[in-house]
Structures are given as structure tokens and as C-alpha cells.
C-alpha atoms as a PDB file:
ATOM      1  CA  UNK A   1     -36.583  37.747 -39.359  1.00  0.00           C
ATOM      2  CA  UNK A   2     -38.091  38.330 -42.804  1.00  0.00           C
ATOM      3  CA  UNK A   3     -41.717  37.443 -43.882  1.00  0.00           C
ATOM      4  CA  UNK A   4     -41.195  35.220 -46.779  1.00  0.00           C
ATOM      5  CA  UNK A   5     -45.191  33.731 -46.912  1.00  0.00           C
ATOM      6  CA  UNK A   6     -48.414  35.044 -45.557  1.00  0.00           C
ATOM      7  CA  UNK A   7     -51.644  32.404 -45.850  1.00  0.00           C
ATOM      8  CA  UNK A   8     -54.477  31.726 -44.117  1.00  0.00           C
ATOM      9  CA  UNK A   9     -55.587  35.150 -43.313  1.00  0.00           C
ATOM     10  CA  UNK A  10     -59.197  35.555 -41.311  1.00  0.00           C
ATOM     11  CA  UNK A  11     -59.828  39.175 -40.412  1.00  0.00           C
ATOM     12  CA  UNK A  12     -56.349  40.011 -38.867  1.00  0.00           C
ATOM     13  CA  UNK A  13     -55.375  36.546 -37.343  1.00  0.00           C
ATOM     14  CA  UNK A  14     -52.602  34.601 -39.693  1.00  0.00           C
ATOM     15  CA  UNK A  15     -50.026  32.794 -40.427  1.00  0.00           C
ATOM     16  CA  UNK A  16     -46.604  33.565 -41.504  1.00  0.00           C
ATOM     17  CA  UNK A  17     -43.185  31.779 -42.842  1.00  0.00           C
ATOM     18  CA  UNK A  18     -39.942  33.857 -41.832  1.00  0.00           C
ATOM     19  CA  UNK A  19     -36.451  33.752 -42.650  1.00  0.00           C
ATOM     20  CA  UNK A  20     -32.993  34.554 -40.792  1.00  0.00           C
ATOM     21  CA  UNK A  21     -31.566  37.262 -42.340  1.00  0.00           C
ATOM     22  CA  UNK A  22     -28.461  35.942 -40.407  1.00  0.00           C
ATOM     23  CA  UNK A  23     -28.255  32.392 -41.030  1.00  0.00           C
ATOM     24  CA  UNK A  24     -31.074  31.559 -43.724  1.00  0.00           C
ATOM     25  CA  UNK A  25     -32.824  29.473 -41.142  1.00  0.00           C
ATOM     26  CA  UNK A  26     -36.589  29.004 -42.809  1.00  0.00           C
ATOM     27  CA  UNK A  27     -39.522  28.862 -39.890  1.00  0.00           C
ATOM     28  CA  UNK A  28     -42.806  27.850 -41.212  1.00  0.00           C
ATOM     29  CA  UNK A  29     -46.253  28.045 -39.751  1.00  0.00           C
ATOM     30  CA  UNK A  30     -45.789  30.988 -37.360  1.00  0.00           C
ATOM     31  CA  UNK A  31     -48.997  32.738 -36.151  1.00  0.00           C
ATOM     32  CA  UNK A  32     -49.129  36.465 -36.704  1.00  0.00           C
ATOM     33  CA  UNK A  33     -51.678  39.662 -36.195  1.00  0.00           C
ATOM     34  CA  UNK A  34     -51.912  41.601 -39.345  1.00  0.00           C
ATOM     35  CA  UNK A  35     -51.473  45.643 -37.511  1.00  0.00           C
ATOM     36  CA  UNK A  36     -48.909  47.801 -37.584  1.00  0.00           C
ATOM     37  CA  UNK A  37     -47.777  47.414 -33.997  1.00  0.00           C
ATOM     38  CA  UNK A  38     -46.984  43.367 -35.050  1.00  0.00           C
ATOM     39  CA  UNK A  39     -45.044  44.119 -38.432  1.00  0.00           C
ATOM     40  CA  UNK A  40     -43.045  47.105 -36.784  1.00  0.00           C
ATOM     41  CA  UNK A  41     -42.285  45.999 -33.586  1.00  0.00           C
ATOM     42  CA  UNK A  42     -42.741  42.517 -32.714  1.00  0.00           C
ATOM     43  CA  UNK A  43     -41.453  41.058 -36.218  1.00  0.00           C
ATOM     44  CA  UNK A  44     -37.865  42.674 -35.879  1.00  0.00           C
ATOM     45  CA  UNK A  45     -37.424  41.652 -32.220  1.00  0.00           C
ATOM     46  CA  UNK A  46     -38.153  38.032 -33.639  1.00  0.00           C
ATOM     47  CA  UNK A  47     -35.063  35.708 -32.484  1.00  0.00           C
ATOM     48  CA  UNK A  48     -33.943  32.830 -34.751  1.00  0.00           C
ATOM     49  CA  UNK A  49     -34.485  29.368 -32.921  1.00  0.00           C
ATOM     50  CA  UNK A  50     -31.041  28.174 -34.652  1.00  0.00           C
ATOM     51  CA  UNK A  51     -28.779  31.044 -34.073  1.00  0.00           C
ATOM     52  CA  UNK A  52     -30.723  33.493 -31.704  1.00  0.00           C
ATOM     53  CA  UNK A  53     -30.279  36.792 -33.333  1.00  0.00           C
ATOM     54  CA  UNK A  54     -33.157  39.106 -34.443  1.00  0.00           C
ATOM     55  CA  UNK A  55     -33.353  41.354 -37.527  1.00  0.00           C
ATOM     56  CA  UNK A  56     -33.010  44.231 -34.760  1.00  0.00           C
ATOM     57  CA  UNK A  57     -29.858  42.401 -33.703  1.00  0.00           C
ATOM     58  CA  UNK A  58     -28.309  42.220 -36.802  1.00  0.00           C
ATOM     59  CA  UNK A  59     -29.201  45.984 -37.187  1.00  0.00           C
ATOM     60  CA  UNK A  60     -31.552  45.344 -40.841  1.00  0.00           C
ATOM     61  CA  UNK A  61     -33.580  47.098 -42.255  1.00  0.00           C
ATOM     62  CA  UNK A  62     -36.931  46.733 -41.302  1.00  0.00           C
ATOM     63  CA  UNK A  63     -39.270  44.769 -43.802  1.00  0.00           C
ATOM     64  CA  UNK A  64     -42.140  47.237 -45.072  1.00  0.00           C
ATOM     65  CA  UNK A  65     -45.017  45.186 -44.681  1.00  0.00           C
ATOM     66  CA  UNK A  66     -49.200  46.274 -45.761  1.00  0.00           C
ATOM     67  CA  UNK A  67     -52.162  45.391 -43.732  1.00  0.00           C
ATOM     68  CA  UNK A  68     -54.883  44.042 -45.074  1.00  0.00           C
ATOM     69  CA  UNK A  69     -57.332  46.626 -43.382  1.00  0.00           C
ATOM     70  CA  UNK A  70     -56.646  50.313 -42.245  1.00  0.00           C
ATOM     71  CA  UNK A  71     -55.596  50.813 -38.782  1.00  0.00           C
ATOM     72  CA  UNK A  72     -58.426  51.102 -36.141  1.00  0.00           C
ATOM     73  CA  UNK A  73     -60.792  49.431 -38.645  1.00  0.00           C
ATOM     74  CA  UNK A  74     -62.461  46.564 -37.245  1.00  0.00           C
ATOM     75  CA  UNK A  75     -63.314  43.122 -38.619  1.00  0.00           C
END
């Protein structure tokens, strides 16, 4: 899955829009941790709700994706 949106950000809690790479399917109003571990790891392993495959399944690239705030930084 691809991040297509990011809104609503407080401190590291948000929410995210994401897109199949596979099948285009758009899902909208996803909640999402702005680290490095979420953006790396659990992003990729994402599966579609239409067509079940993840961008790790289709064997993608990963997305490179910024957090707001350094890593270990608290807020």
C-alpha cells in the first residue's frame, strides 16, 4: 500500500489514505503512528481489503516516508 494523504497529525498519532499498488483500490481514513518502525515495517505488510496483497507481496519498492519528529524524540 502507498500513502497517498497524511492529515490530522497530533504529536505522532494520524491519519492516512493508501493506495493498492496492485489494484488501485483507494482506502481512506486509516489511523497511523508517524515512526520509523510504522512507515518501514507495518505500511508494506499492509493487505488490500479488495484484493489481499501487500506492497511486500507484490515485491515494491518501499515508499520513503519523513517523520515529523526525530526518532526517540518525544511529544
Amino acid at each position: 500500500m502507498k500513502v497517498t494523504r497524511r492529515y490530522n497529525q497530533t504529536r505522532r498519532d494520524l491519519t492516512i489514505d493508501i493506495k493498492c499498488e496492485g489494484c488501485g483500490n483507494i482506502e481512506k481514513d486509516k489511523n497511523a503512528y508517524d515512526d520509523r518502525n510504522f512507515w518501514d515495517n507495518v505500511v508494506p505488510s499492509w493487505k488490500c481489503s479488495k484484493c489481499n496483497k501487500s506492497s511486500n507481496d507484490l515485491g515494491t519498492k518501499k515508499q520513503q516516508i519523513n517523520t515529523r519528529y526525530p526518532e526517540g524524540e518525544q511529544h
